[in-house]
Protein backbone atom coordinates (compact mmCIF):
# COMPACT_ATOMS: atom_id res chain seq x y z
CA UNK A 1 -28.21 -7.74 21.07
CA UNK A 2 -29.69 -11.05 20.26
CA UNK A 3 -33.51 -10.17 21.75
CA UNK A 4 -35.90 -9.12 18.85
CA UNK A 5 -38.36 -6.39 20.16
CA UNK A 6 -41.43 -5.67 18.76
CA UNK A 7 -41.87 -2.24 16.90
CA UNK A 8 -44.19 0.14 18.89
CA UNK A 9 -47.39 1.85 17.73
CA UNK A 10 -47.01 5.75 16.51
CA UNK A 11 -46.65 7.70 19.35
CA UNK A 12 -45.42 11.02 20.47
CA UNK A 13 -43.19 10.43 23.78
CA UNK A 14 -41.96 6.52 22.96
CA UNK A 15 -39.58 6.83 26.43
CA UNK A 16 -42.04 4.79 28.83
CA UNK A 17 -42.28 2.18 26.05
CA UNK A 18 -39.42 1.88 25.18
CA UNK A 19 -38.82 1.22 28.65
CA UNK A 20 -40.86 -1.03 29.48
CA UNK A 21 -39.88 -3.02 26.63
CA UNK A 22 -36.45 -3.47 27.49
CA UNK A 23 -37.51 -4.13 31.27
CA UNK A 24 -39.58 -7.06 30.06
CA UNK A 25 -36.91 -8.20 27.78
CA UNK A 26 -34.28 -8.32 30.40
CA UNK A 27 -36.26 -9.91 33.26
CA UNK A 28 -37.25 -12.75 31.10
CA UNK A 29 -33.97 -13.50 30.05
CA UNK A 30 -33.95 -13.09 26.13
CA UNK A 31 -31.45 -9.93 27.19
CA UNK A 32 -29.49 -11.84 28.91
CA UNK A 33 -26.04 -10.57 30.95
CA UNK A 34 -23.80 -9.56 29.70
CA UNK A 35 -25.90 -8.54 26.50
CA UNK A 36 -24.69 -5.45 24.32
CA UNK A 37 -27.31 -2.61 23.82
CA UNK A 38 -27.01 0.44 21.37
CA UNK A 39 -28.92 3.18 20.62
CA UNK A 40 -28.93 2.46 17.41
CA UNK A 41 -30.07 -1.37 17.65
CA UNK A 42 -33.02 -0.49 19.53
CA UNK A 43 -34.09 2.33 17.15
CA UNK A 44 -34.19 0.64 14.56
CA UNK A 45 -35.91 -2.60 15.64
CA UNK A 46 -38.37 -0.62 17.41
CA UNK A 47 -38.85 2.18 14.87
CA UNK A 48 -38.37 5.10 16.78
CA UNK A 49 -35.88 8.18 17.18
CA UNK A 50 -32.69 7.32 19.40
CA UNK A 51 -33.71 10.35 21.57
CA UNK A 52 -36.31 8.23 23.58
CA UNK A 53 -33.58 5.06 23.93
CA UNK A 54 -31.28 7.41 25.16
CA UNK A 55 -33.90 7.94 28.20
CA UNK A 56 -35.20 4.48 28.65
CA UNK A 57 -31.21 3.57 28.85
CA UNK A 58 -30.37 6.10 31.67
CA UNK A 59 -33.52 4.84 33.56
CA UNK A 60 -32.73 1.36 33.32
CA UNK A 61 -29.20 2.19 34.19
CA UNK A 62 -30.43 4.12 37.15
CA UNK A 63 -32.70 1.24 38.32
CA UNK A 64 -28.81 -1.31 37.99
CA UNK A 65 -29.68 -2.99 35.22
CA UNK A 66 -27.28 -1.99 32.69
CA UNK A 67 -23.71 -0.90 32.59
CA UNK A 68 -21.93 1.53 30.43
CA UNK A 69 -19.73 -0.81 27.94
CA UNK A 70 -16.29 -0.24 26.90
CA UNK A 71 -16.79 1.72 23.52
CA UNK A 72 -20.33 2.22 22.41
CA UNK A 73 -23.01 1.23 24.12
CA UNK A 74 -24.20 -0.74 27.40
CA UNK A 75 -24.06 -4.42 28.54
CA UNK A 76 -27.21 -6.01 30.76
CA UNK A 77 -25.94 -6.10 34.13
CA UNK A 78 -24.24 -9.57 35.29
CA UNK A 79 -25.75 -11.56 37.92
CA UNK A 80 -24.30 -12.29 41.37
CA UNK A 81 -25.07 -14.81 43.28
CA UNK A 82 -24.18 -13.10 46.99
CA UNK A 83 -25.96 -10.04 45.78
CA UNK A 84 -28.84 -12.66 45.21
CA UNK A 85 -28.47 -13.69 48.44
CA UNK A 86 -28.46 -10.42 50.24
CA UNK A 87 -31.81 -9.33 48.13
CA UNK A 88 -33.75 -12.31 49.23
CA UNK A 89 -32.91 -11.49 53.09
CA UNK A 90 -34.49 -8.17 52.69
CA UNK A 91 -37.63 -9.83 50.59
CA UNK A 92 -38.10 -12.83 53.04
CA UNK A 93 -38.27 -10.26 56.21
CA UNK A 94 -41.33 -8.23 53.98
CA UNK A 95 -43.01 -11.24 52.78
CA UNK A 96 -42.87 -12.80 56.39
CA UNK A 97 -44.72 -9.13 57.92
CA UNK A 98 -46.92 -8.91 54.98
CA UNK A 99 -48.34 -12.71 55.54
CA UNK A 100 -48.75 -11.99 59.16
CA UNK A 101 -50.35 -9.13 58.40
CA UNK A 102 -52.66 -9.93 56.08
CA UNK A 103 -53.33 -13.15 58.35
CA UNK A 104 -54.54 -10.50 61.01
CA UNK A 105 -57.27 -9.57 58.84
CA UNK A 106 -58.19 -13.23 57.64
CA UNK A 107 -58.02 -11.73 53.92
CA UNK A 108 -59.01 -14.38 51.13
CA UNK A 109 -56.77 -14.30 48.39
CA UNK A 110 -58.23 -14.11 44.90
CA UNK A 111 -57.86 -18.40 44.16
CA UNK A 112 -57.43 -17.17 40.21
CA UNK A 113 -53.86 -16.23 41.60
CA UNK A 114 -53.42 -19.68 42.62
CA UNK A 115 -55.28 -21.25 39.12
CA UNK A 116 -53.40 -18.64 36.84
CA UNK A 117 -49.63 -19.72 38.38
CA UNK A 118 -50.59 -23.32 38.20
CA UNK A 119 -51.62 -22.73 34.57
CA UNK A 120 -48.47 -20.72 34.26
CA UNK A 121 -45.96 -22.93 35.64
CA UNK A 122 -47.53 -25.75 32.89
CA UNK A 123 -46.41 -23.74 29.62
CA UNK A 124 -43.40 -22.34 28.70
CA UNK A 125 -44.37 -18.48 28.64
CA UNK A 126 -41.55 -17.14 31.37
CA UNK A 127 -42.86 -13.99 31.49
CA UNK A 128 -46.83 -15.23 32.55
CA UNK A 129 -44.78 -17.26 34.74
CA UNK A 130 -43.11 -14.08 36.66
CA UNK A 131 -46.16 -12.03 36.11
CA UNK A 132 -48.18 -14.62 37.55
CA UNK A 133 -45.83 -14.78 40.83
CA UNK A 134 -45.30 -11.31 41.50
CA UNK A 135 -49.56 -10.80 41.63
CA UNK A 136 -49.87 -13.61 44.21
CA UNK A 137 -46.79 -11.90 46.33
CA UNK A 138 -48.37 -8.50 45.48
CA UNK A 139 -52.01 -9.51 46.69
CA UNK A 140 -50.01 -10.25 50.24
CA UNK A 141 -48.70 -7.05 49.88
CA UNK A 142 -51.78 -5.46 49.37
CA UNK A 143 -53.50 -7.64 51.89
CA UNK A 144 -51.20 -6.55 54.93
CA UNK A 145 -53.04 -3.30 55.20
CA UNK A 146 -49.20 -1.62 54.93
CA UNK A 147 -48.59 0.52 51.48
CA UNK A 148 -44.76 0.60 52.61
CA UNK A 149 -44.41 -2.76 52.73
CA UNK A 150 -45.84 -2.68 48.67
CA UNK A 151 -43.60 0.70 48.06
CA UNK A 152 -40.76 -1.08 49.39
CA UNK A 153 -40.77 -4.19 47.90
CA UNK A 154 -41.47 -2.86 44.32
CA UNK A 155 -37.89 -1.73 44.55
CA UNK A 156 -36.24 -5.41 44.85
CA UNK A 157 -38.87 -6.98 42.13
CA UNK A 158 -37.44 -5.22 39.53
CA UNK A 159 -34.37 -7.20 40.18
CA UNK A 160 -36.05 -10.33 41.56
CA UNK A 161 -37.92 -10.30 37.97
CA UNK A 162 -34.55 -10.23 36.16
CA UNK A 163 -33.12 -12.94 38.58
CA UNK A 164 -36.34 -15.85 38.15
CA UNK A 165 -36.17 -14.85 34.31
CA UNK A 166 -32.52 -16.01 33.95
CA UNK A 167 -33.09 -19.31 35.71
CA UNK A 168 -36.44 -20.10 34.41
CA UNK A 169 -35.09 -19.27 30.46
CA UNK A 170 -32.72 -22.48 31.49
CA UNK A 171 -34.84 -24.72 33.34
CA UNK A 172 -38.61 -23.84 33.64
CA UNK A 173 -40.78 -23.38 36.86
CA UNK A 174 -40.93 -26.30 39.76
CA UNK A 175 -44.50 -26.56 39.77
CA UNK A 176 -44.02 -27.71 43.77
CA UNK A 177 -43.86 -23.87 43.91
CA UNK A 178 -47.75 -22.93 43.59
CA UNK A 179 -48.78 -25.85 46.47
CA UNK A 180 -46.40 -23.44 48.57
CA UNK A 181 -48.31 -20.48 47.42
CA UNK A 182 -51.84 -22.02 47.84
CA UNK A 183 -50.60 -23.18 51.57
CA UNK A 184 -49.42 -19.29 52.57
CA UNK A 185 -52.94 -18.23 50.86
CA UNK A 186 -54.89 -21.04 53.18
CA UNK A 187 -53.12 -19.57 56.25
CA UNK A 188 -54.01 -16.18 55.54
CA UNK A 189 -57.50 -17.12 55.39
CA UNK A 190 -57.51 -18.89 58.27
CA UNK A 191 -56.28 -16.23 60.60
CA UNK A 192 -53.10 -18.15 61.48
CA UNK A 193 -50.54 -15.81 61.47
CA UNK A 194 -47.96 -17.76 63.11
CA UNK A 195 -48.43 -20.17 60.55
CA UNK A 196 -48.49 -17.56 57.28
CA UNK A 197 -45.34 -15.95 58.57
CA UNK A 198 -43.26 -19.11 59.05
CA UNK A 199 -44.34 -20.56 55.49
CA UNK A 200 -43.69 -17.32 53.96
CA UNK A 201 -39.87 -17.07 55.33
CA UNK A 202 -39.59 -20.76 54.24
CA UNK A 203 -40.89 -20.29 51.00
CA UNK A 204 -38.43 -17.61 50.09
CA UNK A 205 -35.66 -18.67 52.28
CA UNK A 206 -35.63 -22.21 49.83
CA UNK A 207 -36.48 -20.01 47.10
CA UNK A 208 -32.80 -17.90 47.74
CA UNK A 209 -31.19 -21.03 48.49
CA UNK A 210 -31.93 -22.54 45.13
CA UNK A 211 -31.73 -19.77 42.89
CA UNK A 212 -28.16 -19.16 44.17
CA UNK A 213 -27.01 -22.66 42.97
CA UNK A 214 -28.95 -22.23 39.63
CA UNK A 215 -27.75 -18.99 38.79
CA UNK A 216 -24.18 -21.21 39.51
CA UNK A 217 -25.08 -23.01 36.75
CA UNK A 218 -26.18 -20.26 34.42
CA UNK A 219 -22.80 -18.62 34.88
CA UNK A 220 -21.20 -22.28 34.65
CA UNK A 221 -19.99 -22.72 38.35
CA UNK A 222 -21.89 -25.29 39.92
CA UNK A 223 -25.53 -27.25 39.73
CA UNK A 224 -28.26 -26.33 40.88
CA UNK A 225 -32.34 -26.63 41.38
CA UNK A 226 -34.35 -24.40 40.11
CA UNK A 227 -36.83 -23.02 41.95
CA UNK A 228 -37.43 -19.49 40.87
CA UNK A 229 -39.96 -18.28 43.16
């Protein structure tokens, strides 16, 4: 494990923590596939009992993430780039009915989403980066009026998270990305649904299209462009 996690505050039930702590660590990359995890490792660099790994493990390898390891341990999940593919059909079709639905309502989108990416995308923190990009697509989810559509797509960001983290710990963010964003937000506001829908697909159908040839090139197959969101 080559990730150093920070140790957590004295508490009685550590499981959500630890958790969330390993989440983090393997959507942003510093766990990166193919990583080894023990009980042990974690334990100790997080100072708590192995009981409350033990959970966070089976949870994370509930969610896909990890993968029991010949001998002790796990390993971080690998990355594929057709399951890639497949998991940003299923987004694109949401964030297409969310836009249009939001665009219904002629919601305006918080513009600190739009100032915090930009300000993002400048520095090289990759998890503001991701957090900053799934609160803009969240907003939309919000926005549409459906909770399903929110439900549902909370399911694939766990993955989508793990996916932009790998890329962006080899590359960084195309900043080109947030201009998208601010031009789904305009529509939106303006009531053009047509217009919200088509920009959304677009925006994550280019989004697929390039992280599938960078994630080539982080598994050394062929180059790619980045373009993470």
């Amino acid at each position: 494990m080559t990730a150093k996690l920070v140790k957590l505050q004295t508490r009685p039930d550590y499981v959500d923590e630890v958790y969330r702590v390993l989440l983090d660590a393997i959507s942003n990359g510093s766990l990166a596939p193919g990583a080894r995890l023990t009980q042990e490792d974690i334990a100790g660099q997080l100072a708590v009992s192995r009981s409350p790994v033990l959970q966070a493990l089976r949870m994370l390898k509930k969610d896909g993430l990890v993968l029991d390891a010949p001998g002790r341990g796990v390993l971080v999940a690998p990355l594929d780039a057709d399951w890639i593919a497949n998991l940003y059909q299923i987004r694109g079709s949401l964030d297409s009915l969310a836009a249009r639905l939001a665009a219904g309502k002629q919601v305006k989108l918080d513009r600190s989403l739009i100032t915090n990416g930009r300000r993002a995308s400048k520095g090289t923190d990759v998890t503001a980066m991701i957090e900053a990009d799934v609160a803009f697509h969240s907003a939309i989810y919000i926005a549409s009026g459906n909770p399903l559509i929110a439900e549902t797509a909370h399911m694939h960001w766990v993955h989508l998270r793990r996916v932009m983290g790998a890329v962006l710990q080899a590359s960084g963010q195309r900043k080109s990305i947030w201009d998208e964003h601010a031009a789904i937000a305009a529509a939106i506001a303006e009531g053009d649904s047509e217009r919200a829908g088509e920009l959304s697909e677009h925006h994550t159908r280019m989004a697929s299209e390039n992280l599938v040839l960078r994630i080539a090139e982080v598994l050394g197959e062929n180059p790619g462009e980045a373009r993470p969101s």
